[in-house]
PDB file of N, CA and C in Angstrom:
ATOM      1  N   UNK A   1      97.085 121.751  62.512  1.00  0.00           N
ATOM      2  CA  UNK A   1      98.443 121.317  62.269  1.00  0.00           C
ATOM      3  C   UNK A   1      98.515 120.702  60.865  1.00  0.00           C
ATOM      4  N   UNK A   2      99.683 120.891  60.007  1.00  0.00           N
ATOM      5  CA  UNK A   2      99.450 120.850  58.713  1.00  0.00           C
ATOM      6  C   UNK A   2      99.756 119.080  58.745  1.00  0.00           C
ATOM      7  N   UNK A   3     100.527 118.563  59.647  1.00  0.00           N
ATOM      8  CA  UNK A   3     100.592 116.885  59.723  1.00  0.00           C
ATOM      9  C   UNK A   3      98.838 116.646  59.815  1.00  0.00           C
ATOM     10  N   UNK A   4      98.358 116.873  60.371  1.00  0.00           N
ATOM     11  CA  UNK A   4      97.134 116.293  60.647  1.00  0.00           C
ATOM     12  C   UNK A   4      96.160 116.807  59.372  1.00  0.00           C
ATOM     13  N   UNK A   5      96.070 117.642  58.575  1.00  0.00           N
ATOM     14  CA  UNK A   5      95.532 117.720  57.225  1.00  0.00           C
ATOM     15  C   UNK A   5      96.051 116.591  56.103  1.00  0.00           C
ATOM     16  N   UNK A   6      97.350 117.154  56.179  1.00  0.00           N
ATOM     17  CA  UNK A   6      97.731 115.949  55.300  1.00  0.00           C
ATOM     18  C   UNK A   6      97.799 114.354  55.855  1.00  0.00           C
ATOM     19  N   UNK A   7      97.668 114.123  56.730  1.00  0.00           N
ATOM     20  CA  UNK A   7      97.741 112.466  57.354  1.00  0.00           C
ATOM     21  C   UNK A   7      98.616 112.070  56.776  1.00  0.00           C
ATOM     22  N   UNK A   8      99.863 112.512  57.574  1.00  0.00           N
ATOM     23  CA  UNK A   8     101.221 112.162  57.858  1.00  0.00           C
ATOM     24  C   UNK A   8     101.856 112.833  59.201  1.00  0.00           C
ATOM     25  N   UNK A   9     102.668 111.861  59.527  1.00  0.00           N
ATOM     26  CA  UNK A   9     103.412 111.687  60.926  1.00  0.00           C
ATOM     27  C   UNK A   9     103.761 113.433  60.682  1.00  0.00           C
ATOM     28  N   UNK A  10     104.614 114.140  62.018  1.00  0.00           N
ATOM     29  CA  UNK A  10     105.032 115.478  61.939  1.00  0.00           C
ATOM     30  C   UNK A  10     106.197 115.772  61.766  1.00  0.00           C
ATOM     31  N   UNK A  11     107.142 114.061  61.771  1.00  0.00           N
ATOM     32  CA  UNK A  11     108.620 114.071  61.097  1.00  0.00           C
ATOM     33  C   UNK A  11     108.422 114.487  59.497  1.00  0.00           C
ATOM     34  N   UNK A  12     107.175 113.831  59.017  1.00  0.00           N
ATOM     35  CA  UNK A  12     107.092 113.992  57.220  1.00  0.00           C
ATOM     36  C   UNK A  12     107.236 115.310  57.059  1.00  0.00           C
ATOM     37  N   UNK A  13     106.532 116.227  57.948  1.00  0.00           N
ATOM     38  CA  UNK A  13     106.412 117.694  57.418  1.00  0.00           C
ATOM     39  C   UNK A  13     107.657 118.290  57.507  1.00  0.00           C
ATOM     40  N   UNK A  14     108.658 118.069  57.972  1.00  0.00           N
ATOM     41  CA  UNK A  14     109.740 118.505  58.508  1.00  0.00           C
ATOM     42  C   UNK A  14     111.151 117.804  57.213  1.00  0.00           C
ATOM     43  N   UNK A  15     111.028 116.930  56.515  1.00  0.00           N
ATOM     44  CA  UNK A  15     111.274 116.126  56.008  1.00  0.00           C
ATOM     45  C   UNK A  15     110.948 116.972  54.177  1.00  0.00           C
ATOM     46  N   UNK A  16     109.524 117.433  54.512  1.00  0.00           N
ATOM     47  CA  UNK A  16     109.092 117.867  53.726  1.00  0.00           C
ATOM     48  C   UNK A  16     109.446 119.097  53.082  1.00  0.00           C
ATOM     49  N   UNK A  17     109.578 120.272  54.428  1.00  0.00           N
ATOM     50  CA  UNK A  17     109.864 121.459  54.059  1.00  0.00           C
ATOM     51  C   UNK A  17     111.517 121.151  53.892  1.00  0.00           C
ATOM     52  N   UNK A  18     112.299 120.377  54.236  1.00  0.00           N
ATOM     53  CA  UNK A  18     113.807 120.585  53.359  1.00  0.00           C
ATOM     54  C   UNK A  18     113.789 119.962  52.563  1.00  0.00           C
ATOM     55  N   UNK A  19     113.117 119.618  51.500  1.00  0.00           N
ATOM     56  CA  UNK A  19     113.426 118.682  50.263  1.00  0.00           C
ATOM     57  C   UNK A  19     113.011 119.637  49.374  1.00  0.00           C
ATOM     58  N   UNK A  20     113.786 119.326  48.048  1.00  0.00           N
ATOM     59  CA  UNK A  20     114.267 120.120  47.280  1.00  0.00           C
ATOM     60  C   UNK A  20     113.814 119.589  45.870  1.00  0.00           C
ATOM     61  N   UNK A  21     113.118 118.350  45.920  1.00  0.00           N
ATOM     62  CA  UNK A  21     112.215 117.757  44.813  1.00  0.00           C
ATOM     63  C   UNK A  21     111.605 117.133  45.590  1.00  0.00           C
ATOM     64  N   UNK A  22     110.535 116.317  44.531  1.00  0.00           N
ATOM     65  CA  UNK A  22     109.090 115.873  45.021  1.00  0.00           C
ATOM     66  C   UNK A  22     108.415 115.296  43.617  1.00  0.00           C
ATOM     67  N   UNK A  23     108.104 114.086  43.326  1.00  0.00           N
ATOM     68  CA  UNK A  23     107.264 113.804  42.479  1.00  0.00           C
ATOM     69  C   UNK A  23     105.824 114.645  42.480  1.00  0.00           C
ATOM     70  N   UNK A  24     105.175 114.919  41.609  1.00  0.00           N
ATOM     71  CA  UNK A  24     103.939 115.939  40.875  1.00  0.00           C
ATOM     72  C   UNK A  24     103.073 115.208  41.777  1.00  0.00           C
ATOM     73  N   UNK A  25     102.917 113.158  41.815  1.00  0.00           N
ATOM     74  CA  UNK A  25     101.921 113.126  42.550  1.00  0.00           C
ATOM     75  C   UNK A  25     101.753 113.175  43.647  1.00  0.00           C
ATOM     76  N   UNK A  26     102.822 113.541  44.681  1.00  0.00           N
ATOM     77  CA  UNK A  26     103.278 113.475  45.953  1.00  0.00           C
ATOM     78  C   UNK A  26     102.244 115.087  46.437  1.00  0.00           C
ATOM     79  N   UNK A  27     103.228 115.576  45.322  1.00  0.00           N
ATOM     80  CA  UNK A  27     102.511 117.010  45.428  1.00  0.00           C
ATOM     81  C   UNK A  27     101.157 117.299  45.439  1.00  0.00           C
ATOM     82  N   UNK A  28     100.726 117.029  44.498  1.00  0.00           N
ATOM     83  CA  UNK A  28      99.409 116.849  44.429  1.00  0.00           C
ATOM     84  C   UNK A  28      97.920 116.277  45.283  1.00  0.00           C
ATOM     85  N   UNK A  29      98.677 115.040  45.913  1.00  0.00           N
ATOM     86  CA  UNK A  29      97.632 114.356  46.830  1.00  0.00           C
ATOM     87  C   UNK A  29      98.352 115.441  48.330  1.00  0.00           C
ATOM     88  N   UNK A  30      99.236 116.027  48.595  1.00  0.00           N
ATOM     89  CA  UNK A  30      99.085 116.935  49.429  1.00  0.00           C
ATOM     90  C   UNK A  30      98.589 118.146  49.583  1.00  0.00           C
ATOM     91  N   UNK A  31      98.007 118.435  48.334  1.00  0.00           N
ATOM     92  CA  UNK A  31      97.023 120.031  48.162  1.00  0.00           C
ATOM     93  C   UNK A  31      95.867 119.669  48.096  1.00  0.00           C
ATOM     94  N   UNK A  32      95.603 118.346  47.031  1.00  0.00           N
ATOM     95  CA  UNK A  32      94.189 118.036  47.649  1.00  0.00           C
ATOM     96  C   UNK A  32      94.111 117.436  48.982  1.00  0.00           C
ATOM     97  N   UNK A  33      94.572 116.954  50.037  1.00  0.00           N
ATOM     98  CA  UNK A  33      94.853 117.043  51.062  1.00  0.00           C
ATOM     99  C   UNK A  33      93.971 117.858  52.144  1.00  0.00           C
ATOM    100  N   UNK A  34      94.610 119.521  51.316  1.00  0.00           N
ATOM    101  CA  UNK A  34      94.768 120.605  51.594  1.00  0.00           C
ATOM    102  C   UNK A  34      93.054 121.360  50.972  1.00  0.00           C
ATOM    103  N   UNK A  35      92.401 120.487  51.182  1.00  0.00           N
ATOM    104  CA  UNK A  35      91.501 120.976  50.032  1.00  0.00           C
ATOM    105  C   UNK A  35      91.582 121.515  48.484  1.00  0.00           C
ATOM    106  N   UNK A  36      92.368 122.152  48.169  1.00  0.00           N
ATOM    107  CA  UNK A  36      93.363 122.403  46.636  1.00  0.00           C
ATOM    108  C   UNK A  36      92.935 121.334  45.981  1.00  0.00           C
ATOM    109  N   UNK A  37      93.594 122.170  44.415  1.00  0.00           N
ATOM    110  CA  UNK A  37      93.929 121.073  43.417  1.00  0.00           C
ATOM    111  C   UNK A  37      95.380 121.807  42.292  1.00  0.00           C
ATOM    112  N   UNK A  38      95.858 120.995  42.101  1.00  0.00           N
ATOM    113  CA  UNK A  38      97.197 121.187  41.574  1.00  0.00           C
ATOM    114  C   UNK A  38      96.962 121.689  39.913  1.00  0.00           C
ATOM    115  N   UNK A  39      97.823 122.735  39.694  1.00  0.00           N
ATOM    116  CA  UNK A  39      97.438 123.287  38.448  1.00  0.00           C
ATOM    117  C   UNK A  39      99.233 123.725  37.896  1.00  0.00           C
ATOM    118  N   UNK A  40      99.574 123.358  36.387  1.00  0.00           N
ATOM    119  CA  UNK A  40     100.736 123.709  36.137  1.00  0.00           C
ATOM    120  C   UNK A  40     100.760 124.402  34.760  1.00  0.00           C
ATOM    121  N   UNK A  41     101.234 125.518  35.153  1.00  0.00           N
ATOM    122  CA  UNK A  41     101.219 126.601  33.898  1.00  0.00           C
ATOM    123  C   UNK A  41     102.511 126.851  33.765  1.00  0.00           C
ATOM    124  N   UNK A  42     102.732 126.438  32.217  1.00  0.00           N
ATOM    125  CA  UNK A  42     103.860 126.702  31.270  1.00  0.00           C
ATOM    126  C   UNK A  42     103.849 128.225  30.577  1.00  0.00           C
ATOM    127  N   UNK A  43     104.687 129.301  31.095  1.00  0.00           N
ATOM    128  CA  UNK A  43     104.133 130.258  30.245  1.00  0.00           C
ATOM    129  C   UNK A  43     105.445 130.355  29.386  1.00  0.00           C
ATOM    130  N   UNK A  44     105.139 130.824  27.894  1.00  0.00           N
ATOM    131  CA  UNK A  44     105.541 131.156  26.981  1.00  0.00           C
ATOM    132  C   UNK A  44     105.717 132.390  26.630  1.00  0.00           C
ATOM    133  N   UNK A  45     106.666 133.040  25.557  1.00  0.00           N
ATOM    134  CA  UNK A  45     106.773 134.319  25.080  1.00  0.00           C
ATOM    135  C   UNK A  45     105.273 134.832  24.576  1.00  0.00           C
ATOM    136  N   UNK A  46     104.519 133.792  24.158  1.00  0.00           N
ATOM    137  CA  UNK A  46     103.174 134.263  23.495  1.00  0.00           C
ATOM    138  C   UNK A  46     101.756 133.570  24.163  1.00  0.00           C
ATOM    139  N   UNK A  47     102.234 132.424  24.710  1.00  0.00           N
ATOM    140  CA  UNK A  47     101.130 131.379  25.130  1.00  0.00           C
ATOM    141  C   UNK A  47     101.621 130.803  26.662  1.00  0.00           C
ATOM    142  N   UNK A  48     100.562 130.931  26.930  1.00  0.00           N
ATOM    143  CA  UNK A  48     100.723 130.285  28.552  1.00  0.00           C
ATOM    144  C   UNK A  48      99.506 128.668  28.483  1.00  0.00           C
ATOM    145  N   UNK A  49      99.876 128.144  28.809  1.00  0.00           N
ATOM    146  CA  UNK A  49      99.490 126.594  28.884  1.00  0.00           C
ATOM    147  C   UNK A  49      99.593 125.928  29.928  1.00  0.00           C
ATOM    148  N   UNK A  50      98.285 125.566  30.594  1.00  0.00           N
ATOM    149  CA  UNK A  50      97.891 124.921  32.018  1.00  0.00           C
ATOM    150  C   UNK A  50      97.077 123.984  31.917  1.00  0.00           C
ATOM    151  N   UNK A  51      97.784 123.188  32.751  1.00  0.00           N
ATOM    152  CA  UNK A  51      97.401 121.936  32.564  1.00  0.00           C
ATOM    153  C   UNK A  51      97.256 121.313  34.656  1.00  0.00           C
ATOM    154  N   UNK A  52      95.846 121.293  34.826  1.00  0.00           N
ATOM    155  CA  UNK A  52      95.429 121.140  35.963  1.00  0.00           C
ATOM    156  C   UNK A  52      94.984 118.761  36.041  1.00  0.00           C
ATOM    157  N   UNK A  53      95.124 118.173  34.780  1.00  0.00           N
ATOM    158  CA  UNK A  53      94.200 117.110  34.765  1.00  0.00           C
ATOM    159  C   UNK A  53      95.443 116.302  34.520  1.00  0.00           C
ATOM    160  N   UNK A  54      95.920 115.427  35.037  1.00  0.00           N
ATOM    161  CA  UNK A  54      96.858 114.237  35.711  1.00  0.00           C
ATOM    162  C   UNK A  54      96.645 112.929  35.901  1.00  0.00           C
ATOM    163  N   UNK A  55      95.815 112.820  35.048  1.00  0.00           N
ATOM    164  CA  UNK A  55      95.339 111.065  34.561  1.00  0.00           C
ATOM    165  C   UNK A  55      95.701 110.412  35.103  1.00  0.00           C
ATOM    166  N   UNK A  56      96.489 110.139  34.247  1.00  0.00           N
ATOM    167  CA  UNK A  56      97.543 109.097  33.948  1.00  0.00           C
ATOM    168  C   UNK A  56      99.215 108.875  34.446  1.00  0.00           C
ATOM    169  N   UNK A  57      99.145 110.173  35.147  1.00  0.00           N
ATOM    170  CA  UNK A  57     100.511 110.436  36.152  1.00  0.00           C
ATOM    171  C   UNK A  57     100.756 109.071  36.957  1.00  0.00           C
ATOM    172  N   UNK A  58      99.797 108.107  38.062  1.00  0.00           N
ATOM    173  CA  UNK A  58     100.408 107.320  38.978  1.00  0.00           C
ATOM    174  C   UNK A  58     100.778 106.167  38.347  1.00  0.00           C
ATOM    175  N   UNK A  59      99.981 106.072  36.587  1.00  0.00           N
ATOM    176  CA  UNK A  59     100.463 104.746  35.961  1.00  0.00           C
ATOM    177  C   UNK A  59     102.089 105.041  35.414  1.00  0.00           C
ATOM    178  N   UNK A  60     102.287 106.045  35.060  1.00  0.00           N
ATOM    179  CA  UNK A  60     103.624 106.559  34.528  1.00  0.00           C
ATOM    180  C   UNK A  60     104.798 106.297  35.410  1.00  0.00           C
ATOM    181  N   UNK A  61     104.152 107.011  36.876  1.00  0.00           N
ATOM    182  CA  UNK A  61     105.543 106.772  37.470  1.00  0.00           C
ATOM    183  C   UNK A  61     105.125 105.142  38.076  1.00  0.00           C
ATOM    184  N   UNK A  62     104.184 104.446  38.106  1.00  0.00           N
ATOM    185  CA  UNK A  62     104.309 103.173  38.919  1.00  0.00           C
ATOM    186  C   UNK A  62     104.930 102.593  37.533  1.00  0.00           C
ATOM    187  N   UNK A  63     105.066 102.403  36.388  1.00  0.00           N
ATOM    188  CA  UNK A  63     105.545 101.923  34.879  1.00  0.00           C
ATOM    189  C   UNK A  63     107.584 102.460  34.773  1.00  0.00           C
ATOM    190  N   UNK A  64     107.743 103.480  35.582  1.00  0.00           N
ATOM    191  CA  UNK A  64     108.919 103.547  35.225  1.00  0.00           C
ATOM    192  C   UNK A  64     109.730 103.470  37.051  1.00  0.00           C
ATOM    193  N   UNK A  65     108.704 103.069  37.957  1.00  0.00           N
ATOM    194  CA  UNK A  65     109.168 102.648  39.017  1.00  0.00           C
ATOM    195  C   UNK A  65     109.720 101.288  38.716  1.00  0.00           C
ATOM    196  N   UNK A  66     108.965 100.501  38.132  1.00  0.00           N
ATOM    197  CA  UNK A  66     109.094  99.339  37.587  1.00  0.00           C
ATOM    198  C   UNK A  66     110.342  97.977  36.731  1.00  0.00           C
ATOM    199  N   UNK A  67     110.595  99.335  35.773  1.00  0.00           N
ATOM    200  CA  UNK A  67     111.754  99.228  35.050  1.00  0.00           C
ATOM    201  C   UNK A  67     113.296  98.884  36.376  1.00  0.00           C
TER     202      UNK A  67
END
């Protein structure tokens, strides 16, 4: 059951599949979760650019949670 991978109640999943945004790290700690890891590719007319490494993401949004 995908509640019980991710360790969350089975209202979250439900909650989950109709939402229509999602913070990156929300996302993220649910694929690694999932065993996964989150990878985001920008592709371009000439260059495609992926960026899988997210540092500094939970200080960003806990810094503009803040505000």
């Amino acid at each position: 059951m995908l509640a019980e991978v991710l360790a969350v109640p089975p209202r979250s999943i439900s909650k989950l599949e109709k939402q229509t945004d999602m913070y990156l790290t929300t996302l993220r700690t649910h694929i690694q979760n999932m065993g996964g890891d989150l990878e985001i590719t920008a592709r371009f007319t000439e260059v495609s650019v992926r960026n899988s490494n997210f540092p500094d993401l939970e200080d960003e949004v806990e810094a503009s949670r803040s505000k």
